[in-house]
Protein backbone atom coordinates (compact mmCIF):
# COMPACT_ATOMS: atom_id res chain seq x y z
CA UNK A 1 3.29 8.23 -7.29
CA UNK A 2 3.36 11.69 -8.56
CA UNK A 3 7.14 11.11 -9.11
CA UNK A 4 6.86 8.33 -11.08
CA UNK A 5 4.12 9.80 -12.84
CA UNK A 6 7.31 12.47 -13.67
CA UNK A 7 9.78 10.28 -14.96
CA UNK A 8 7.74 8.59 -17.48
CA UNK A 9 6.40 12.22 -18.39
CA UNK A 10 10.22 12.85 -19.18
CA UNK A 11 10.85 9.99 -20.47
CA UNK A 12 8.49 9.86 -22.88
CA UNK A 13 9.27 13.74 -24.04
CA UNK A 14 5.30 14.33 -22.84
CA UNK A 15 4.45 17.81 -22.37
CA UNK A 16 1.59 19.32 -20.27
CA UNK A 17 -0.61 22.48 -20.21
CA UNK A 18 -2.41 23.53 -18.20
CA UNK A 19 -4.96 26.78 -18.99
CA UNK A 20 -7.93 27.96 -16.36
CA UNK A 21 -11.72 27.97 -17.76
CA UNK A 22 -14.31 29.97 -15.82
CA UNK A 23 -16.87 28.38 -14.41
CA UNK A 24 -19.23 30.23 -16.38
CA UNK A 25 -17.99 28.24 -19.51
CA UNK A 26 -17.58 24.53 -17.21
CA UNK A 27 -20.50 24.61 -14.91
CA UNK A 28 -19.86 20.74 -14.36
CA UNK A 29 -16.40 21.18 -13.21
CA UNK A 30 -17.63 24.42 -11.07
CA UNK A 31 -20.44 22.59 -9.86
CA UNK A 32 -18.46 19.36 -8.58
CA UNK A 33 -15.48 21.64 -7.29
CA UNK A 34 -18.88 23.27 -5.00
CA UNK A 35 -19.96 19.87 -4.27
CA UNK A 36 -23.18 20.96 -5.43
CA UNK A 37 -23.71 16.84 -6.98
CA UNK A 38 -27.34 17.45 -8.05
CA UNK A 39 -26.31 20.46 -10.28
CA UNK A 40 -23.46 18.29 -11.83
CA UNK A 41 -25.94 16.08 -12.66
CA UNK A 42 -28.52 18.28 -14.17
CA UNK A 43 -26.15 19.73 -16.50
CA UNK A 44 -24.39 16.10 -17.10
CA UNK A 45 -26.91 13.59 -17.47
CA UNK A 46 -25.62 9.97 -16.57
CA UNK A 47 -22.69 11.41 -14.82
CA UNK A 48 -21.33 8.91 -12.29
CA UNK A 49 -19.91 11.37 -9.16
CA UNK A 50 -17.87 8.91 -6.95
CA UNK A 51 -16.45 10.27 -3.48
CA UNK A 52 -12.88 9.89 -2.99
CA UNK A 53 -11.71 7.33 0.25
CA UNK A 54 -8.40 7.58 0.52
């Protein structure tokens, strides 16, 4: 997958960047990376947190 995801990321001339954010200044992504769901939710109301099943 993640080599097809590549090629059409060359082939379309698509750059990506990538730049870090405390968690200070993303609680929800801090929060979720934690696993601490219930503060995701307080600071994201209506956020839908599914768990991954690979």
């Amino acid at each position: 997958i993640l080599i097809s995801a590549v090629d059409v990321l060359l082939h379309k001339h698509i750059d990506l960047r990538l730049i870090h954010i405390n968690g200070s200044k993303n609680c929800v992504a801090d929060a979720l990376s934690r696993f601490h769901n219930a503060a995701a939710e307080a600071y994201a109301p209506g956020i839908q947190i599914n768990q991954f099943q690979p």
